[in-house]
PDB file of N, CA and C in Angstrom:
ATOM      1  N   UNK A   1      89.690 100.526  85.323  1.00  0.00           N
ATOM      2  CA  UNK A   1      89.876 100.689  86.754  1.00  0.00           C
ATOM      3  C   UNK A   1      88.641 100.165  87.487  1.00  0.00           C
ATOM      4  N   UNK A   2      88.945  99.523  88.752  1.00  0.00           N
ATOM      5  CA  UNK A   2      87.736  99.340  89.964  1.00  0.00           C
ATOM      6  C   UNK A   2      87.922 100.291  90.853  1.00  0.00           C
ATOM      7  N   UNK A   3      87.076 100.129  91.741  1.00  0.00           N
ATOM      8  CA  UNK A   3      86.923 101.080  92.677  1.00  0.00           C
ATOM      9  C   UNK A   3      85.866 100.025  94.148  1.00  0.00           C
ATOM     10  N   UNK A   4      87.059  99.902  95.317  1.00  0.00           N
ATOM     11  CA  UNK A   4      86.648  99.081  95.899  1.00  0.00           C
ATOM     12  C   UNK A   4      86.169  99.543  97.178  1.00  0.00           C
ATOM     13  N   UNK A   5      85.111  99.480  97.752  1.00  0.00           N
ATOM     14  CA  UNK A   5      84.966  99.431  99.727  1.00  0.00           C
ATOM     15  C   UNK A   5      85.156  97.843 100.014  1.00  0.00           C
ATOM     16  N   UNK A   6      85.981  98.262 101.533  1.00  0.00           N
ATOM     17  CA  UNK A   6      86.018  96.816 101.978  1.00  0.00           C
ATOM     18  C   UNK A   6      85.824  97.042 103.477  1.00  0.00           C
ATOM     19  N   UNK A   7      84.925  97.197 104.170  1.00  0.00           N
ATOM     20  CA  UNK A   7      84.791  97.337 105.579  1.00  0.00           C
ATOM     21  C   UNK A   7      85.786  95.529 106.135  1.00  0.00           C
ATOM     22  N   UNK A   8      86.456  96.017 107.343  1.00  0.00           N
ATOM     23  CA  UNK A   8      87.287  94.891 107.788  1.00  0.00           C
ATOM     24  C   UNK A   8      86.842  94.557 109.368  1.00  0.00           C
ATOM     25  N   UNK A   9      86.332  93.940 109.455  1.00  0.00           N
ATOM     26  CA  UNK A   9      85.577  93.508 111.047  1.00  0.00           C
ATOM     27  C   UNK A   9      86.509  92.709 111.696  1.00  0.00           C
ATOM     28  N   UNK A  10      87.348  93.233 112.543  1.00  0.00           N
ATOM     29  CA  UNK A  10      87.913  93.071 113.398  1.00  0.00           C
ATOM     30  C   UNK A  10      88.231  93.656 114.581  1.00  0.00           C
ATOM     31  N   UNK A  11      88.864  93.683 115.797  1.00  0.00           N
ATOM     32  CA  UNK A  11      89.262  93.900 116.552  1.00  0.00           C
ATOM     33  C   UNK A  11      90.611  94.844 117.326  1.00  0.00           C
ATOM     34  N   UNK A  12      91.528  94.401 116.397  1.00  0.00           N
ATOM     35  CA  UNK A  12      92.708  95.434 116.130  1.00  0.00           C
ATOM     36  C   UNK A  12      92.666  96.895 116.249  1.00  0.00           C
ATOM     37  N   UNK A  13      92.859  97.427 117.406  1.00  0.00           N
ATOM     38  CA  UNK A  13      93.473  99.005 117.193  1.00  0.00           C
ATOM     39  C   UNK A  13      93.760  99.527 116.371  1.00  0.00           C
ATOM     40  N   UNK A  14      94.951  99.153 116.177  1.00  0.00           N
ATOM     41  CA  UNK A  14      95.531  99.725 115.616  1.00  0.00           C
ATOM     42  C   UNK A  14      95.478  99.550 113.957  1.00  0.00           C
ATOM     43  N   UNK A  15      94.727  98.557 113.255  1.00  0.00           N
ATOM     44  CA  UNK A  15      94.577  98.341 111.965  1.00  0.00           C
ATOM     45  C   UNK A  15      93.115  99.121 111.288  1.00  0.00           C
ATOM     46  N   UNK A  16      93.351  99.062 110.034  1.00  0.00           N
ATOM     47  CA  UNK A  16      92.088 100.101 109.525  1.00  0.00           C
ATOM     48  C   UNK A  16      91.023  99.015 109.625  1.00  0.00           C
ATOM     49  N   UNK A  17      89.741 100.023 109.394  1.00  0.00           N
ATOM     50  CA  UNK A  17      88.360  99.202 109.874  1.00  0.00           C
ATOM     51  C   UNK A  17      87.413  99.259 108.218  1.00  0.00           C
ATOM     52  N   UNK A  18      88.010 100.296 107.496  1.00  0.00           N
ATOM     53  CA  UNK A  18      87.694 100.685 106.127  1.00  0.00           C
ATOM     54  C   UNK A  18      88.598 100.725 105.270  1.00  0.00           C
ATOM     55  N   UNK A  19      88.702 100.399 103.741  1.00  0.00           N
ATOM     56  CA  UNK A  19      89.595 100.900 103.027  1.00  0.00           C
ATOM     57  C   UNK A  19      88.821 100.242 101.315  1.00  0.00           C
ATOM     58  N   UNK A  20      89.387 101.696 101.310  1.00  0.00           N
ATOM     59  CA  UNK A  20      88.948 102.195 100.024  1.00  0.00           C
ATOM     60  C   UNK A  20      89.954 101.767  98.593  1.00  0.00           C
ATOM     61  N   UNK A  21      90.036 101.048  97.548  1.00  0.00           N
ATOM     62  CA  UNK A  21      91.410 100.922  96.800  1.00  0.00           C
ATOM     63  C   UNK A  21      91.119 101.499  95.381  1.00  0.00           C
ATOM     64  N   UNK A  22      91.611 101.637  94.695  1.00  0.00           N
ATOM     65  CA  UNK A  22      91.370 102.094  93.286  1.00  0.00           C
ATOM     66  C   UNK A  22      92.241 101.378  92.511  1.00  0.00           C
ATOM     67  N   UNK A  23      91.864 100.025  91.929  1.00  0.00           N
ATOM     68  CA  UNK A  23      92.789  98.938  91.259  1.00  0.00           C
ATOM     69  C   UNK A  23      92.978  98.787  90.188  1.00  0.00           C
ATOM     70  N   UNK A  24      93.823  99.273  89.852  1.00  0.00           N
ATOM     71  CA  UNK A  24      94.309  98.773  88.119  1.00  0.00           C
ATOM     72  C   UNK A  24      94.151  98.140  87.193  1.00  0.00           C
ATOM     73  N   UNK A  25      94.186  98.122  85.648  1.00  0.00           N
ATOM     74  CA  UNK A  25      93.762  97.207  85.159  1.00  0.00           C
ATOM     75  C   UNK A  25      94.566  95.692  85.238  1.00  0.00           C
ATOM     76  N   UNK A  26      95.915  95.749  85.569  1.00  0.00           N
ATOM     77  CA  UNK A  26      96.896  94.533  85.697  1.00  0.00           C
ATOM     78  C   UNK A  26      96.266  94.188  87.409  1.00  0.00           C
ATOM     79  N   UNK A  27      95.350  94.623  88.156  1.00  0.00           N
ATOM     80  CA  UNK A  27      95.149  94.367  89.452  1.00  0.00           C
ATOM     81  C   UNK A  27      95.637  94.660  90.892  1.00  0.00           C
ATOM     82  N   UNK A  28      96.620  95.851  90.282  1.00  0.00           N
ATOM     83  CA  UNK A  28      97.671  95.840  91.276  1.00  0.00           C
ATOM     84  C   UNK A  28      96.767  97.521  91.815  1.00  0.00           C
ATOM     85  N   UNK A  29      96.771  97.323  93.262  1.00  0.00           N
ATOM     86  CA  UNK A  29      96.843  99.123  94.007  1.00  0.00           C
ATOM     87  C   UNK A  29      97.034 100.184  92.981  1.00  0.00           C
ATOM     88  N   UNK A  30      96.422 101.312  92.812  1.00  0.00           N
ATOM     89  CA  UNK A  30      97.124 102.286  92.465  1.00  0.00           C
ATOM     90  C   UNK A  30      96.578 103.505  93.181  1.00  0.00           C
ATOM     91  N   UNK A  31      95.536 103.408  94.201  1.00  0.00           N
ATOM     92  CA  UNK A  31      95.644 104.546  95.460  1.00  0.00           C
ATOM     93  C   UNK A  31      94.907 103.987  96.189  1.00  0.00           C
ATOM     94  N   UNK A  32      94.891 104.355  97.486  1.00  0.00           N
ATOM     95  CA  UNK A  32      94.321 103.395  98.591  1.00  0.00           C
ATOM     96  C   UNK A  32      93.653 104.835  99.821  1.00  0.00           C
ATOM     97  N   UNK A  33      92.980 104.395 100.895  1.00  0.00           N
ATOM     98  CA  UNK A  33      92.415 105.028 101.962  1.00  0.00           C
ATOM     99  C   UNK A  33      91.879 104.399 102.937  1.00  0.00           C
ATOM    100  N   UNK A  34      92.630 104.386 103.853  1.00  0.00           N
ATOM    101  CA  UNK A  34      92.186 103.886 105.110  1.00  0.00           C
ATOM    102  C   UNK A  34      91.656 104.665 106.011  1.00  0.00           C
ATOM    103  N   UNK A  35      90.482 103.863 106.677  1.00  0.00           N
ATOM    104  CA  UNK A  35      90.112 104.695 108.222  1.00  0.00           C
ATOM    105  C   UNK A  35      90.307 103.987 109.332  1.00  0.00           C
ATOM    106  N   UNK A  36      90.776 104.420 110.386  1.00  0.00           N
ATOM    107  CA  UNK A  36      90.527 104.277 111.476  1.00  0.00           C
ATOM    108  C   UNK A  36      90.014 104.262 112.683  1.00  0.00           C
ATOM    109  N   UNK A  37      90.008 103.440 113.917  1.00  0.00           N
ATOM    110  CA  UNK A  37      89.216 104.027 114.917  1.00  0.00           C
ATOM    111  C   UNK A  37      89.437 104.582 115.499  1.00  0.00           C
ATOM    112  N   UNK A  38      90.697 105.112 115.327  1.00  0.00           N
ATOM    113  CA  UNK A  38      90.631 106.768 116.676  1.00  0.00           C
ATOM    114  C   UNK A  38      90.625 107.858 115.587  1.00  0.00           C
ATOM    115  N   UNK A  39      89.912 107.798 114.521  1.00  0.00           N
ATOM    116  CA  UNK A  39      89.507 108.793 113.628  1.00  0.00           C
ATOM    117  C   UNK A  39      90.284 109.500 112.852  1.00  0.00           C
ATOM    118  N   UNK A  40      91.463 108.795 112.157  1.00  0.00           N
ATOM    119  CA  UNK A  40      92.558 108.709 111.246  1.00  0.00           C
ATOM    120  C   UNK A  40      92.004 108.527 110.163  1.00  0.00           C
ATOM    121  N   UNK A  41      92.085 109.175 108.859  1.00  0.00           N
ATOM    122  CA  UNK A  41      92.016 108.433 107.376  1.00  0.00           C
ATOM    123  C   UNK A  41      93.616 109.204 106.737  1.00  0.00           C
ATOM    124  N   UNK A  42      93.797 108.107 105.945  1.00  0.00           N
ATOM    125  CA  UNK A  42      95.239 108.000 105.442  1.00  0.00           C
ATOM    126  C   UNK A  42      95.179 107.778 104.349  1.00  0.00           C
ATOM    127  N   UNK A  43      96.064 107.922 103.298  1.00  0.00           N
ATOM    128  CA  UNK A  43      96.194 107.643 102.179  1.00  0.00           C
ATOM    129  C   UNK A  43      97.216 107.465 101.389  1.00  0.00           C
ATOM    130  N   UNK A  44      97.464 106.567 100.536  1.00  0.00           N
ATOM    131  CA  UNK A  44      98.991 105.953 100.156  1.00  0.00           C
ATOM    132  C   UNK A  44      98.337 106.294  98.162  1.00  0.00           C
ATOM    133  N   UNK A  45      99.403 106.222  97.658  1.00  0.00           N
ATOM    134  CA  UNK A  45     100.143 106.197  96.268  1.00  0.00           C
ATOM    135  C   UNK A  45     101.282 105.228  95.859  1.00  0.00           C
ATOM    136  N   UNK A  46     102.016 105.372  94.745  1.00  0.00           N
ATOM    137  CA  UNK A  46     103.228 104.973  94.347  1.00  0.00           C
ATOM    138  C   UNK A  46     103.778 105.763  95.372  1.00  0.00           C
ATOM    139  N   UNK A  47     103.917 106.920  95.354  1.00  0.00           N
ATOM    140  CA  UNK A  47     104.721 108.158  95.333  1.00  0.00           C
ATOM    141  C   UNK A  47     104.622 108.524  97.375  1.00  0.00           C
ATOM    142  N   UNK A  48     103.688 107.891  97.912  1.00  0.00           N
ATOM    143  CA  UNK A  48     103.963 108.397  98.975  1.00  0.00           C
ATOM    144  C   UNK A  48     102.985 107.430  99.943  1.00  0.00           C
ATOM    145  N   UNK A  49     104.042 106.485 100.501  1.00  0.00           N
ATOM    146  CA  UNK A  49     103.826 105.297 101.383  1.00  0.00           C
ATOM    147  C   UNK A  49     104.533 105.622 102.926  1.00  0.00           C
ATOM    148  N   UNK A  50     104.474 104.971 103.828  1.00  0.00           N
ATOM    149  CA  UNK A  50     105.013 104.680 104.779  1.00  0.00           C
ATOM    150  C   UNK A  50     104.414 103.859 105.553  1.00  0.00           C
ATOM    151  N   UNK A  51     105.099 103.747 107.040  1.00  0.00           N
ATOM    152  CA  UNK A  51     104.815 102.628 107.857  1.00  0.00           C
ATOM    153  C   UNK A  51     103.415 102.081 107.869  1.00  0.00           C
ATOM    154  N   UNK A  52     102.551 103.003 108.019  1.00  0.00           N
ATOM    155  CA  UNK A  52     101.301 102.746 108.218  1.00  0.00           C
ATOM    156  C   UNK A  52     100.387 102.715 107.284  1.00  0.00           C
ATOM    157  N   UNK A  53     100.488 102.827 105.788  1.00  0.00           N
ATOM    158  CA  UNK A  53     100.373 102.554 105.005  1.00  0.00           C
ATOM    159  C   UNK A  53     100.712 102.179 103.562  1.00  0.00           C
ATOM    160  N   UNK A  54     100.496 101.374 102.746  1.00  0.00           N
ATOM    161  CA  UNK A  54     101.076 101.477 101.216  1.00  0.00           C
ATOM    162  C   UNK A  54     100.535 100.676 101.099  1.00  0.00           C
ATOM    163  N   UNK A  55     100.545 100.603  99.578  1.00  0.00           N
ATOM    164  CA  UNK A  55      99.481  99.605  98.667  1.00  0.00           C
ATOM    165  C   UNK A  55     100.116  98.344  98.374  1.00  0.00           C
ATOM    166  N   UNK A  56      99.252  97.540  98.062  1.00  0.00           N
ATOM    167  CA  UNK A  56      99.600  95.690  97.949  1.00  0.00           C
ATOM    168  C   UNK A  56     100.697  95.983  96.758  1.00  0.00           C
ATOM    169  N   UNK A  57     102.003  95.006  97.354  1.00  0.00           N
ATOM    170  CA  UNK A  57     103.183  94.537  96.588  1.00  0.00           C
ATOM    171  C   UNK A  57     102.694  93.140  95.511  1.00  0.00           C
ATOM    172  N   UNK A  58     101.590  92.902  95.790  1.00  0.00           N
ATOM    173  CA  UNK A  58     100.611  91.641  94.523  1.00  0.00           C
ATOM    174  C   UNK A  58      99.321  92.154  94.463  1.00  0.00           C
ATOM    175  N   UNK A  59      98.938  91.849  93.062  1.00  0.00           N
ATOM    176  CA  UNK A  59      97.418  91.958  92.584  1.00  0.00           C
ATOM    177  C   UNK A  59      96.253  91.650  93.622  1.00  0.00           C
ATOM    178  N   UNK A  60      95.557  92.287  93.765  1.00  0.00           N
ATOM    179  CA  UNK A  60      94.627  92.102  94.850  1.00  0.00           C
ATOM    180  C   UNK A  60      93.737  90.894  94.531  1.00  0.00           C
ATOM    181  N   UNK A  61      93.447  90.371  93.520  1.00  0.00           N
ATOM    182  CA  UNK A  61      92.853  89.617  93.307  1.00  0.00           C
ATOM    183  C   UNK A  61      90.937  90.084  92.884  1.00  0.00           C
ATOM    184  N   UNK A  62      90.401  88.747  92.667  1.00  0.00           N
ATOM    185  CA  UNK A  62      88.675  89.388  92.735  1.00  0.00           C
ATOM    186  C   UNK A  62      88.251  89.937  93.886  1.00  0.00           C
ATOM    187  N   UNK A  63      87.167  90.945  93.653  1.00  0.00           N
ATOM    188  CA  UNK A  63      86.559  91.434  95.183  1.00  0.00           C
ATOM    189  C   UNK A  63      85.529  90.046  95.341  1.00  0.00           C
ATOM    190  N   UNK A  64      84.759  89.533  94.613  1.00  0.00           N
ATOM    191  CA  UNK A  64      83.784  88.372  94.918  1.00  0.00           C
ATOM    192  C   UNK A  64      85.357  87.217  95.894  1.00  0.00           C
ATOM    193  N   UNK A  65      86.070  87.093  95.861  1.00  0.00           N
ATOM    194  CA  UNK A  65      86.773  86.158  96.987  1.00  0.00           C
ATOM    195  C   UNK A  65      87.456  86.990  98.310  1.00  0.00           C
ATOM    196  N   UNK A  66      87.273  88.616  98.584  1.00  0.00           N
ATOM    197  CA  UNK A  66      87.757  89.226  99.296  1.00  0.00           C
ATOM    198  C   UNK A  66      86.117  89.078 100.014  1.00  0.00           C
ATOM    199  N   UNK A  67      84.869  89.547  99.138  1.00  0.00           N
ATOM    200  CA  UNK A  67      83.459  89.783  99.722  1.00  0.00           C
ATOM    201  C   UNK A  67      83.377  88.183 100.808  1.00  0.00           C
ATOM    202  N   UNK A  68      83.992  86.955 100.051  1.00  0.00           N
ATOM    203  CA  UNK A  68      83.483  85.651 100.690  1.00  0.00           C
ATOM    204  C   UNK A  68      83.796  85.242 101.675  1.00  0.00           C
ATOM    205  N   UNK A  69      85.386  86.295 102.231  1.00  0.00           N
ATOM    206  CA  UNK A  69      85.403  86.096 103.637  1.00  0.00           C
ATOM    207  C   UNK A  69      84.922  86.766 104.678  1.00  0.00           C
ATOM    208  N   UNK A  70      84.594  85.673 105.675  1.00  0.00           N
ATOM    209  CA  UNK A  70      83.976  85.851 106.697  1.00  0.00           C
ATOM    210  C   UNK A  70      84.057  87.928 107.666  1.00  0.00           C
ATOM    211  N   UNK A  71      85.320  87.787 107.247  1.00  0.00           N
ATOM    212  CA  UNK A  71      85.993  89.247 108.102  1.00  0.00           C
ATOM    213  C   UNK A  71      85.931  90.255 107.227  1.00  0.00           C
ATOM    214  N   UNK A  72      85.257  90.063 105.799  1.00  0.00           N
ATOM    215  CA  UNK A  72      85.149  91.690 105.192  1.00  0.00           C
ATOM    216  C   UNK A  72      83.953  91.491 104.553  1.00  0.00           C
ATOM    217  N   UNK A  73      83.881  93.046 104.520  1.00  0.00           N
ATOM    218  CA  UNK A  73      82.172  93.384 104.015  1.00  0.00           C
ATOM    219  C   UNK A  73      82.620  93.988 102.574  1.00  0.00           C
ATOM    220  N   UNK A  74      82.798  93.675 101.256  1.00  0.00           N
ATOM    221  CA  UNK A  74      83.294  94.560 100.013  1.00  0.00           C
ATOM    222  C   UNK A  74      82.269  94.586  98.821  1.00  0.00           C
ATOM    223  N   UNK A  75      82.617  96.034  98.621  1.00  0.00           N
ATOM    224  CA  UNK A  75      81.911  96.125  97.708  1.00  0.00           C
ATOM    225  C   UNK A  75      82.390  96.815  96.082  1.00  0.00           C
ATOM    226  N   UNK A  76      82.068  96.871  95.097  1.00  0.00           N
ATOM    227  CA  UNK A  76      82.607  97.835  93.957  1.00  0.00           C
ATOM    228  C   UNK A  76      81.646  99.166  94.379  1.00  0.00           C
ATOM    229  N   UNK A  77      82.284 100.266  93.947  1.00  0.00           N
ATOM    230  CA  UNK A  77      81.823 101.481  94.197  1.00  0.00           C
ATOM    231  C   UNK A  77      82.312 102.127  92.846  1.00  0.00           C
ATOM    232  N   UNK A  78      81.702 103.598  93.047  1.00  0.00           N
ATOM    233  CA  UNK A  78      81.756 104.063  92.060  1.00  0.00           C
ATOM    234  C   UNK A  78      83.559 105.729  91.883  1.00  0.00           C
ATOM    235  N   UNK A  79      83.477 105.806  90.927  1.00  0.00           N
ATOM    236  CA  UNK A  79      85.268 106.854  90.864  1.00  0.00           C
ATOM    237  C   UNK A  79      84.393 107.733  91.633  1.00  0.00           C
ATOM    238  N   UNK A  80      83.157 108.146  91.581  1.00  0.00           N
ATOM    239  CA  UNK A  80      83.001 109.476  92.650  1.00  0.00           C
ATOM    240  C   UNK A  80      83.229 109.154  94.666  1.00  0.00           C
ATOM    241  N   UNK A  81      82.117 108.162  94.264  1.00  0.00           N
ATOM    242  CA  UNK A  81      82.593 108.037  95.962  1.00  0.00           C
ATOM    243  C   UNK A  81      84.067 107.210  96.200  1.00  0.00           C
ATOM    244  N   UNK A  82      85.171 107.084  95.405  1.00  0.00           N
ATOM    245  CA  UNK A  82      86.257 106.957  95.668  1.00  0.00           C
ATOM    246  C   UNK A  82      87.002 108.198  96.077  1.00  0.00           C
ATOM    247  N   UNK A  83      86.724 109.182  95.185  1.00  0.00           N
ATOM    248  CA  UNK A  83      87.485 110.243  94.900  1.00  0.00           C
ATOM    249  C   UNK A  83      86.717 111.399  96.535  1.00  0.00           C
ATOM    250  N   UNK A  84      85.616 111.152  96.959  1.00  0.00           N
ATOM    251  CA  UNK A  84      85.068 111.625  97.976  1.00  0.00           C
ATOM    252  C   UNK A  84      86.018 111.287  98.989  1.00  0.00           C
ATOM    253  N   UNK A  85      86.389 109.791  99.265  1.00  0.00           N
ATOM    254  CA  UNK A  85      86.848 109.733 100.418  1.00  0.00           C
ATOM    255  C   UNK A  85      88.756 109.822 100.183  1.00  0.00           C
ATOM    256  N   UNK A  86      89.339 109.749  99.040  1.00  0.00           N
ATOM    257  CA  UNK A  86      90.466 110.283  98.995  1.00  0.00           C
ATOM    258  C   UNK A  86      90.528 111.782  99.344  1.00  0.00           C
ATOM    259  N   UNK A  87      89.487 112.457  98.757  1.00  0.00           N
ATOM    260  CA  UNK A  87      89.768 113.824  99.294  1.00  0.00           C
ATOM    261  C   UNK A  87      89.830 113.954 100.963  1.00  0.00           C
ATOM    262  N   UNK A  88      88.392 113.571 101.071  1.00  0.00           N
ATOM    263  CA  UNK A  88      88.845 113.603 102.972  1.00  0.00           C
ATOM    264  C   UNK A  88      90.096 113.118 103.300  1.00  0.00           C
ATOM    265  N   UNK A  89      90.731 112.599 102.909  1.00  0.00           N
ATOM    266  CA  UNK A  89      92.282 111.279 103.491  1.00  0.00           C
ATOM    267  C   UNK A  89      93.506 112.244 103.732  1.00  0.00           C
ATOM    268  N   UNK A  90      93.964 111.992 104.537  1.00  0.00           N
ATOM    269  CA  UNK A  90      95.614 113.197 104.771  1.00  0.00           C
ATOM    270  C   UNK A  90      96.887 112.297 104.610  1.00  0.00           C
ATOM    271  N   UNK A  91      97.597 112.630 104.285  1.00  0.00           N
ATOM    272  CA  UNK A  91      99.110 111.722 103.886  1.00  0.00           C
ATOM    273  C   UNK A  91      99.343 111.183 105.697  1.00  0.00           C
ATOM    274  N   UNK A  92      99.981 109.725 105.402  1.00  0.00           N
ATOM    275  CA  UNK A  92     100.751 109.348 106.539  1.00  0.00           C
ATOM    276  C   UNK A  92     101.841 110.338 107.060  1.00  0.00           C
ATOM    277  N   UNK A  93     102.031 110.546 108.159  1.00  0.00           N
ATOM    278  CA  UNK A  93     102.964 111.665 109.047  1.00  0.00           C
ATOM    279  C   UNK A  93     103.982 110.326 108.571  1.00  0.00           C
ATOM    280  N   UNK A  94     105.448 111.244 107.916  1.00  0.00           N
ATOM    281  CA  UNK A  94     106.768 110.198 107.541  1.00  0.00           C
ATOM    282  C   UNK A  94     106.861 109.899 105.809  1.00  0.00           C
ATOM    283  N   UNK A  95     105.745 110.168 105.051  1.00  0.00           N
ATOM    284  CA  UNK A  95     105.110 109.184 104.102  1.00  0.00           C
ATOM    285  C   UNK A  95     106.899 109.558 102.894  1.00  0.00           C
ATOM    286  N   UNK A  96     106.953 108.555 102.233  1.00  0.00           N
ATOM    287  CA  UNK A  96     107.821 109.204 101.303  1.00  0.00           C
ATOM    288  C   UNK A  96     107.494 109.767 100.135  1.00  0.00           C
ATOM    289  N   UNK A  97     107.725 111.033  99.371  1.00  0.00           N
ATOM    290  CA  UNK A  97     107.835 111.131  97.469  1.00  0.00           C
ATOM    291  C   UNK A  97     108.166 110.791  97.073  1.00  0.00           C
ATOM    292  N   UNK A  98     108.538 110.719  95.669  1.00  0.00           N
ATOM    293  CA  UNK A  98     109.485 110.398  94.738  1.00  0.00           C
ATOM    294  C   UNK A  98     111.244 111.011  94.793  1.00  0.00           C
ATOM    295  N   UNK A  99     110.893 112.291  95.674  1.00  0.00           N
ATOM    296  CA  UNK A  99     112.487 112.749  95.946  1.00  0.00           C
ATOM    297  C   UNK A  99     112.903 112.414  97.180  1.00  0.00           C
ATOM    298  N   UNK A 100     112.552 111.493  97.486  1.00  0.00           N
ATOM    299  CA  UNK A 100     113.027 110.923  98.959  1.00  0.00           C
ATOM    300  C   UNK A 100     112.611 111.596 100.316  1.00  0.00           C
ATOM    301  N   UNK A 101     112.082 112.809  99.991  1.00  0.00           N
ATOM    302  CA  UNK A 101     112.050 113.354 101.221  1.00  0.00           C
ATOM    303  C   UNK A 101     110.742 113.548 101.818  1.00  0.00           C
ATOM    304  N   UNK A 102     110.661 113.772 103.181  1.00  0.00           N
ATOM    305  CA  UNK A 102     109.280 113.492 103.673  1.00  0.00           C
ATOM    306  C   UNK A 102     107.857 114.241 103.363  1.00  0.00           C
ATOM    307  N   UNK A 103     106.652 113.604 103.425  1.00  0.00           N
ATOM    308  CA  UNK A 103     105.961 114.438 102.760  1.00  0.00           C
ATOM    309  C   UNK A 103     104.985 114.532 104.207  1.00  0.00           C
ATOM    310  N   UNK A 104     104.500 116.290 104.541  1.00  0.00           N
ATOM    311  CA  UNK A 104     104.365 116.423 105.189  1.00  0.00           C
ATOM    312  C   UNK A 104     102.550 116.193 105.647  1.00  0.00           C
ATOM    313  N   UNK A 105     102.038 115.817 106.587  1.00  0.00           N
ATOM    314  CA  UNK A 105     100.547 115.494 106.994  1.00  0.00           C
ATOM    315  C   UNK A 105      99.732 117.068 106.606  1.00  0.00           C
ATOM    316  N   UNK A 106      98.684 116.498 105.714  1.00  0.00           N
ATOM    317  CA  UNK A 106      97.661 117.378 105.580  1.00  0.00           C
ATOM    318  C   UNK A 106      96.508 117.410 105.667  1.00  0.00           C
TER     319      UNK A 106
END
């Protein structure tokens, strides 16, 4: 497993400004955390996505070609300060489970 920060310098409202991923060995998402600027952190799984968040449908690729663009700051981090800021993170309001039904903001 990696364990990624990627500060995202942009402009967007409504899009996250941080996010945190925890990537697999095949490369693909397997938990994610976003922050926001009106002071939102969110957090996606397999098991519980929605509108405003979920993890990459393709391998994320290297962080050295995510670090080289201009618009993100990334870094590898370590499972503790991953697991720090998943804990702070509350499910998307809507998010789905595995039994279809909604999982509620915490």
């Amino acid at each position: 497993m990696e364990y990624w920060k990627v500060d995202w310098l942009h402009d967007f409202q409504s899009e996250p400004t941080r996010i945190y991923s925890e990537i697999g060995h095949d490369g693909y998402e397997v938990r994610k955390v976003q922050h926001y600027r009106d002071g939102r952190i969110l957090k996606a799984d397999e098991f519980h996505e929605s509108a405003e968040i979920g993890l990459s449908e393709i391998p994320v690729g290297a962080i050295e070609d995510v670090a080289g663009q201009p618009e993100f700051s990334a870094s590898l981090i370590t499972l503790e300060e991953f697991e720090r800021a998943w804990r702070d993170a509350s499910w998307a309001t809507g998010a789905r489970n595995p039994s279809g039904s909604e999982t509620p903001e915490t």
